[in-house]
C-alpha atoms as a PDB file:
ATOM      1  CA  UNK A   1      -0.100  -2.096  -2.764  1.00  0.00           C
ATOM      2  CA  UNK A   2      -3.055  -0.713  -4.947  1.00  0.00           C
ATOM      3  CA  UNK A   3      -0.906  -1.322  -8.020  1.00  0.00           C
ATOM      4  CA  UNK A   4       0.249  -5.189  -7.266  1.00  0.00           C
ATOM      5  CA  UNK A   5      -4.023  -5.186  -6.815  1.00  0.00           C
ATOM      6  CA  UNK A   6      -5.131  -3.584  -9.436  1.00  0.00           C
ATOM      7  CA  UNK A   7      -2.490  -6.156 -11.944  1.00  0.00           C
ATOM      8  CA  UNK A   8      -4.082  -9.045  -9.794  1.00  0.00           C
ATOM      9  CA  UNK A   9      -0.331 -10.433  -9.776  1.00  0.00           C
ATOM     10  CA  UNK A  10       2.461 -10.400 -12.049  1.00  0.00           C
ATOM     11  CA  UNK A  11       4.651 -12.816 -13.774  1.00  0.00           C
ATOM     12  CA  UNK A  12       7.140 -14.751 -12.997  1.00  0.00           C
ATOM     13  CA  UNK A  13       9.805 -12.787 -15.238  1.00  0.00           C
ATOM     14  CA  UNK A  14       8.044  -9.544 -14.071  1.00  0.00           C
ATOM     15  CA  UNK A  15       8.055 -10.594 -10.169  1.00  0.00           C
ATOM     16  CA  UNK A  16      11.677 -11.205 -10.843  1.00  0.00           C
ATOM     17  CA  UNK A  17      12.506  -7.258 -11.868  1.00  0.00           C
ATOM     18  CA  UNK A  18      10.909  -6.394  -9.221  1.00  0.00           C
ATOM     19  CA  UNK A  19      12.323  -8.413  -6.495  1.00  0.00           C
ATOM     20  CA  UNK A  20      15.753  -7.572  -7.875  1.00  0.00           C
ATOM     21  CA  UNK A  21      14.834  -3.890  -7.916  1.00  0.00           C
ATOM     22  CA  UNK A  22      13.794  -4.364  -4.174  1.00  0.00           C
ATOM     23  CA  UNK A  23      17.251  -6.127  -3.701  1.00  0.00           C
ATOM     24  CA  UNK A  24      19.628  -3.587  -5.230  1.00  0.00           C
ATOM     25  CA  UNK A  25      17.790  -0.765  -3.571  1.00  0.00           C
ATOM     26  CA  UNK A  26      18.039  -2.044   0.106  1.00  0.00           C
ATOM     27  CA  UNK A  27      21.677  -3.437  -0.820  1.00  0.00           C
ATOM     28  CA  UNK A  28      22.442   0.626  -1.523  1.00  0.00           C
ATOM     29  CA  UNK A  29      20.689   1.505   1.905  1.00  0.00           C
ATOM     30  CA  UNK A  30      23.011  -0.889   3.765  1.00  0.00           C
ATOM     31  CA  UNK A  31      26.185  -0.064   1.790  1.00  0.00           C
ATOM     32  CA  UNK A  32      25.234   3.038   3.039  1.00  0.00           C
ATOM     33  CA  UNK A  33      24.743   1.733   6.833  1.00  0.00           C
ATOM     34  CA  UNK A  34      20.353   2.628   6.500  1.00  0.00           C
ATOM     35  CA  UNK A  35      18.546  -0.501   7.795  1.00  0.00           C
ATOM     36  CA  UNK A  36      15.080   0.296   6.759  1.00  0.00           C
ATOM     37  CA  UNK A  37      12.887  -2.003   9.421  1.00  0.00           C
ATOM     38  CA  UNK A  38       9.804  -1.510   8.306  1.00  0.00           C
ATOM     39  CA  UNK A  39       9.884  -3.453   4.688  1.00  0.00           C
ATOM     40  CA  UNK A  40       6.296  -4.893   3.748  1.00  0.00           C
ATOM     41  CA  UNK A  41       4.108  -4.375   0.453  1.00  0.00           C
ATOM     42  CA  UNK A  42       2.970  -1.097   1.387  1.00  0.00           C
ATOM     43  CA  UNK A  43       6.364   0.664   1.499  1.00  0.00           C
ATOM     44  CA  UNK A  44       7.054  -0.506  -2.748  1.00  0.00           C
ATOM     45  CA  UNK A  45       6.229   1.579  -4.872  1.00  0.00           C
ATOM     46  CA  UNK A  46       5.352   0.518  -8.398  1.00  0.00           C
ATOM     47  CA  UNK A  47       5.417   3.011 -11.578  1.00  0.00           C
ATOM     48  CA  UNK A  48       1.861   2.488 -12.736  1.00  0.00           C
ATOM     49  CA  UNK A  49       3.257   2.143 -16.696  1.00  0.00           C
ATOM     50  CA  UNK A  50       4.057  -1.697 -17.525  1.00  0.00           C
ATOM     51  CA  UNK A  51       7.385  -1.134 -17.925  1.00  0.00           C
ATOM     52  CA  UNK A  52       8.101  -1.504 -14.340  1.00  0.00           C
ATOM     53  CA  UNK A  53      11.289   0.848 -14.322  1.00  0.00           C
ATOM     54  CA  UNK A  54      10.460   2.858 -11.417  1.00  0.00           C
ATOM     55  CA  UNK A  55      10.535   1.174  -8.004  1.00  0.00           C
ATOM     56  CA  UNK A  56      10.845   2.906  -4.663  1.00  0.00           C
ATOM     57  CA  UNK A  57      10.881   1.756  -1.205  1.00  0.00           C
ATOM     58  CA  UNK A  58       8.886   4.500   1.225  1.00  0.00           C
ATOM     59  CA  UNK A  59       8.343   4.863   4.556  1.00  0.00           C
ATOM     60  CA  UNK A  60      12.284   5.224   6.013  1.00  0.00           C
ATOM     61  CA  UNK A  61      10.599   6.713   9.498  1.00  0.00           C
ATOM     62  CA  UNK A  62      11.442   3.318  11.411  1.00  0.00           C
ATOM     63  CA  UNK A  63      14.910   3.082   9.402  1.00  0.00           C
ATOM     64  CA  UNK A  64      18.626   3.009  11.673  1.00  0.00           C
ATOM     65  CA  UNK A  65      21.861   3.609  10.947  1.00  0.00           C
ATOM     66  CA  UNK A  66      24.079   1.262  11.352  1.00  0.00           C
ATOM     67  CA  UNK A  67      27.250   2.149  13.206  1.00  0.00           C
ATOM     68  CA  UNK A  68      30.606   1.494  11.507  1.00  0.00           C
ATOM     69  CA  UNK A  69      31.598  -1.347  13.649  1.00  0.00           C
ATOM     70  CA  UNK A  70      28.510  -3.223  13.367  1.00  0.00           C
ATOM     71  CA  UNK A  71      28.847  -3.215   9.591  1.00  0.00           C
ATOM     72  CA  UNK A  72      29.341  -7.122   8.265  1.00  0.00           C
ATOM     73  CA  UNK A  73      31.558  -7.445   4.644  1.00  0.00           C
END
């Protein structure tokens, strides 16, 4: 959260990485049967350098795991 403040926004082509970063990493979680349940701006992380290649979700204490049956695909 401090870094998406302290850029005072980002964009468009830059919101995209990230939003696609956010994607892939919660589409690994669920591949992996983790539901996180507690995603919100505090739990990205942003690498403070502009190149925006490190993105981490935090904050897994509210995550589940999914049992096999349960799992959709």
């Amino acid at each position: 959260m401090d870094e998406i403040e302290r850029r005072k926004g980002f964009s468009e082509a830059k919101a995209k990485v990230i939003v696609t970063k956010i994607l892939q990493a919660m589409q690994h979680c669920h591949e992996k049967s983790i539901v996180h349940m507690d995603l919100k701006n505090e739990n990205i992380l942003l690498d403070q350098t502009k190149s925006l290649e490190k993105i981490k979700v935090a904050d897994f204490g509210l995550a589940v795991r999914m049992p096999e049956g349960r799992k959709k695909g």
